[in-house]
C-alpha atoms as a PDB file:
ATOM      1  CA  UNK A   1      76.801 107.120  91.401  1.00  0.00           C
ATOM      2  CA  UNK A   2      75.027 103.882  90.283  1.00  0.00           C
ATOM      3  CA  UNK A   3      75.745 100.469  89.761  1.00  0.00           C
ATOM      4  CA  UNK A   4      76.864  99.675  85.881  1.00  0.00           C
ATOM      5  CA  UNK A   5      74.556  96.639  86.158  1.00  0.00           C
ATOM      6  CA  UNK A   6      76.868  94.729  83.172  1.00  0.00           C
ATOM      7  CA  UNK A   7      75.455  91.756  84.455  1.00  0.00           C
ATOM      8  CA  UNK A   8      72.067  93.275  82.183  1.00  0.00           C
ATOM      9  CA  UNK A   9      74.558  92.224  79.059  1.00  0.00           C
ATOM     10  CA  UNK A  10      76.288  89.709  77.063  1.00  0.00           C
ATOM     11  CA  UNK A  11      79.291  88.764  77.348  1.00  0.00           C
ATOM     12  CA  UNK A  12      80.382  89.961  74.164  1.00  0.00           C
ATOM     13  CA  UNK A  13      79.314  93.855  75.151  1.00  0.00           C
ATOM     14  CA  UNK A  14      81.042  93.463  78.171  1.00  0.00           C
ATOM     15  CA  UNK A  15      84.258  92.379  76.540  1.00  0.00           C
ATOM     16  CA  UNK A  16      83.680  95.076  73.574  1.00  0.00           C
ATOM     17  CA  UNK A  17      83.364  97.693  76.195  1.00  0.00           C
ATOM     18  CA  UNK A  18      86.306  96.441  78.609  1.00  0.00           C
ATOM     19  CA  UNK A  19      88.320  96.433  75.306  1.00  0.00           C
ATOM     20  CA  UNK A  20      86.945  99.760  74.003  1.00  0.00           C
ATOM     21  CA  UNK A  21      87.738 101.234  77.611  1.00  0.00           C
ATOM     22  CA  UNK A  22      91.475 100.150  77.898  1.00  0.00           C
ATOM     23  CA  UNK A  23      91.653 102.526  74.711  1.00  0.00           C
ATOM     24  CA  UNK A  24      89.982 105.556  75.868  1.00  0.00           C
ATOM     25  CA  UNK A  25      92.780 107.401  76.636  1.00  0.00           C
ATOM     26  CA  UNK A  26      95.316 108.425  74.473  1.00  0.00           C
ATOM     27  CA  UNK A  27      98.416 107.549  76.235  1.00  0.00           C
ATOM     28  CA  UNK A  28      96.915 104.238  75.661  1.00  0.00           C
ATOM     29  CA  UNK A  29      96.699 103.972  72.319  1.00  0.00           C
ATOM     30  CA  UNK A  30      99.972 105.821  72.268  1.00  0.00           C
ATOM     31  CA  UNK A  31     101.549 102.847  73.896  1.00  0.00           C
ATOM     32  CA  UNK A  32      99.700 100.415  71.832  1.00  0.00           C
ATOM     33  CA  UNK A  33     100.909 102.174  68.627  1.00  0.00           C
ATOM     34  CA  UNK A  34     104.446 102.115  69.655  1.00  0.00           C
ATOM     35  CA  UNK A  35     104.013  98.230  70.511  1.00  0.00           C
ATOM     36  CA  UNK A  36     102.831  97.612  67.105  1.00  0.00           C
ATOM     37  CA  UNK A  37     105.685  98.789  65.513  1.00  0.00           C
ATOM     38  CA  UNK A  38     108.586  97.404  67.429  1.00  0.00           C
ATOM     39  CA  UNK A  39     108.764  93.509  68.042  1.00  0.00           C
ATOM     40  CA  UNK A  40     108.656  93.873  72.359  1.00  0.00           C
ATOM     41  CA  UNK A  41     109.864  96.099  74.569  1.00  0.00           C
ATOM     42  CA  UNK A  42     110.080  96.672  78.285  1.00  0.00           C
ATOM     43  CA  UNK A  43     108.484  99.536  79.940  1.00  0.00           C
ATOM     44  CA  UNK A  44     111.845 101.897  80.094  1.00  0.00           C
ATOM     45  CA  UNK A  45     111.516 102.057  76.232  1.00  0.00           C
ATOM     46  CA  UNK A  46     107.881 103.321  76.222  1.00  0.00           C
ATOM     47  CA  UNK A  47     109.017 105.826  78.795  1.00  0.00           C
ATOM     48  CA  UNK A  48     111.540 106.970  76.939  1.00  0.00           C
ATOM     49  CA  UNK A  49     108.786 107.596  74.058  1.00  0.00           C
ATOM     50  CA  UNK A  50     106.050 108.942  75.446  1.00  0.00           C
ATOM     51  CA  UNK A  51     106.153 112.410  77.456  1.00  0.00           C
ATOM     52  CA  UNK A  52     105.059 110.776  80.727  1.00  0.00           C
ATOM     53  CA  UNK A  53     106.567 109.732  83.924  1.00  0.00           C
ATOM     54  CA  UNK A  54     107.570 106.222  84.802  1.00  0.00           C
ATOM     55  CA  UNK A  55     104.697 105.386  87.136  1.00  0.00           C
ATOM     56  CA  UNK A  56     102.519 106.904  84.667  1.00  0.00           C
ATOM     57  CA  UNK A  57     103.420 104.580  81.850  1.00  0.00           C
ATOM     58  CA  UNK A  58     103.465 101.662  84.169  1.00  0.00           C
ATOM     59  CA  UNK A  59      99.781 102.277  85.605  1.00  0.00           C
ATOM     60  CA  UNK A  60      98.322 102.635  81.743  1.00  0.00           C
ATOM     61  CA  UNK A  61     100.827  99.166  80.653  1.00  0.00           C
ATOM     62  CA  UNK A  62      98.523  97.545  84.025  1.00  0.00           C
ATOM     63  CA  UNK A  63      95.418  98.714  82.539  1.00  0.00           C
ATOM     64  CA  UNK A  64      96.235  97.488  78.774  1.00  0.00           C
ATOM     65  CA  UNK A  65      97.289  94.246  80.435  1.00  0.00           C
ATOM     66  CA  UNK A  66      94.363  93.390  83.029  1.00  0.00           C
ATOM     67  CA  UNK A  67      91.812  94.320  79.565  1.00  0.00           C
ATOM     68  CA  UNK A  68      94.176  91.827  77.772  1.00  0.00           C
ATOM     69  CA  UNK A  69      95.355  93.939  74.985  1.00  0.00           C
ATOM     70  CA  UNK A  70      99.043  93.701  75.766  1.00  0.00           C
ATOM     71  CA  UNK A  71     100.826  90.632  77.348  1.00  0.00           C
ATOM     72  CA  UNK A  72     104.133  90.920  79.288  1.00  0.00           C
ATOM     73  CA  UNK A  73     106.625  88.550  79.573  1.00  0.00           C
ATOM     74  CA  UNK A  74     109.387  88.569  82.582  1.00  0.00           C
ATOM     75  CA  UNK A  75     112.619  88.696  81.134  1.00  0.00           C
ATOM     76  CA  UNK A  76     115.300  89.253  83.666  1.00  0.00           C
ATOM     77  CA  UNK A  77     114.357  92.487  86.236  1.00  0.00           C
ATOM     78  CA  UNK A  78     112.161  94.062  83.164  1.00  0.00           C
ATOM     79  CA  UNK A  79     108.707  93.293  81.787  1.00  0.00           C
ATOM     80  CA  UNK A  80     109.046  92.819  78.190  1.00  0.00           C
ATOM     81  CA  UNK A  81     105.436  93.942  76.216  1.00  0.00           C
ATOM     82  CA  UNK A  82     103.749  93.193  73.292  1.00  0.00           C
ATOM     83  CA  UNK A  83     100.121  93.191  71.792  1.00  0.00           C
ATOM     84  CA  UNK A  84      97.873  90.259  72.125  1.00  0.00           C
ATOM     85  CA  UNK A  85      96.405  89.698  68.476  1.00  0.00           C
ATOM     86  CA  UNK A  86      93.055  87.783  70.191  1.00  0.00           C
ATOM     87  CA  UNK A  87      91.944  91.415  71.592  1.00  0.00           C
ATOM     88  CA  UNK A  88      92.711  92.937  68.689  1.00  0.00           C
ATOM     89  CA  UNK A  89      90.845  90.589  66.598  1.00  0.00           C
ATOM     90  CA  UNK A  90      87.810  90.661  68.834  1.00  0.00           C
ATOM     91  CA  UNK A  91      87.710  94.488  68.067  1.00  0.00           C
ATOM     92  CA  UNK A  92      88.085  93.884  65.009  1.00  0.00           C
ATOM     93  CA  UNK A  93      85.572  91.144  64.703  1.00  0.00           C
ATOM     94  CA  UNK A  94      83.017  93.404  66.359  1.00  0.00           C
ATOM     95  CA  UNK A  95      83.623  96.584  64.653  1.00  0.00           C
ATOM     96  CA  UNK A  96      83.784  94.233  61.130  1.00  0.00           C
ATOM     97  CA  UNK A  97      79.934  93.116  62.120  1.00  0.00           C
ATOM     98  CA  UNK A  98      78.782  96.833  62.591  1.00  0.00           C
ATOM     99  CA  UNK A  99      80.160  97.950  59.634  1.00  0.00           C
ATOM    100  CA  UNK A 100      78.291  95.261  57.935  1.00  0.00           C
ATOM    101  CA  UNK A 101      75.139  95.605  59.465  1.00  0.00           C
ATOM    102  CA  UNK A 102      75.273  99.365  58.546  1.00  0.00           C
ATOM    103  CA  UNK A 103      76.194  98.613  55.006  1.00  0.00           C
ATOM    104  CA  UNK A 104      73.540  96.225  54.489  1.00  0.00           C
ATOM    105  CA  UNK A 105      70.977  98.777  56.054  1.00  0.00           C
ATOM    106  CA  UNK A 106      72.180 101.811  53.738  1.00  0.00           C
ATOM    107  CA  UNK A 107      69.791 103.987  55.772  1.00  0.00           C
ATOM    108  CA  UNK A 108      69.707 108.247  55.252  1.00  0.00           C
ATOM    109  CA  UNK A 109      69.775 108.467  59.401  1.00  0.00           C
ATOM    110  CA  UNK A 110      70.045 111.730  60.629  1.00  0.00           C
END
């Protein structure tokens, strides 16, 4: 398999795309959901929502943390989550700039 060469783009893609990865999978966005409408929770919560196994849930909280879309905070012996707004608005920044360039270009493609 080949390099990805992200060096070849901006910054920006490469955050878009770390961002847009974190969320390919839905146990992911699953989690993410679940954050959203709670104020925190630790992982034993998510477990308990989610049909997957501890370790499971723990190795998709890492990856939604190191892509900085969740944050955790150590309360006690438990990791208490919740969604970082600044990834969220940097999707929503970027998908915001498509939708405007596509607007503005009104094309028939395809």
């Amino acid at each position: 398999m080949g390099a990805t060469k992200t060096e070849h783009f901006t910054d920006k893609q490469n955050a878009v795309a770390a961002l847009a990865k974190a969320l390919g999978h839905p146990a992911r966005v699953a989690i993410v959901e679940y954050l959203l409408s709670v104020d925190s929770c630790i992982c034993g919560d998510i477990v308990n929502e989610l049909p997957l196994a501890q370790p499971t849930v723990s190795q998709h909280l890492k990856e939604l943390k190191s892509a900085g879309i969740i944050k955790g905070e150590i309360e006690g012996n438990a990791i208490c989550y919740c969604v970082d707004e600044t990834a969220i608005e940097k999707l929503q920044d970027y998908f915001a700039s498509v939708a405007a360039i596509l607007h503005k270009k009104k094309s028939n493609c395809c």
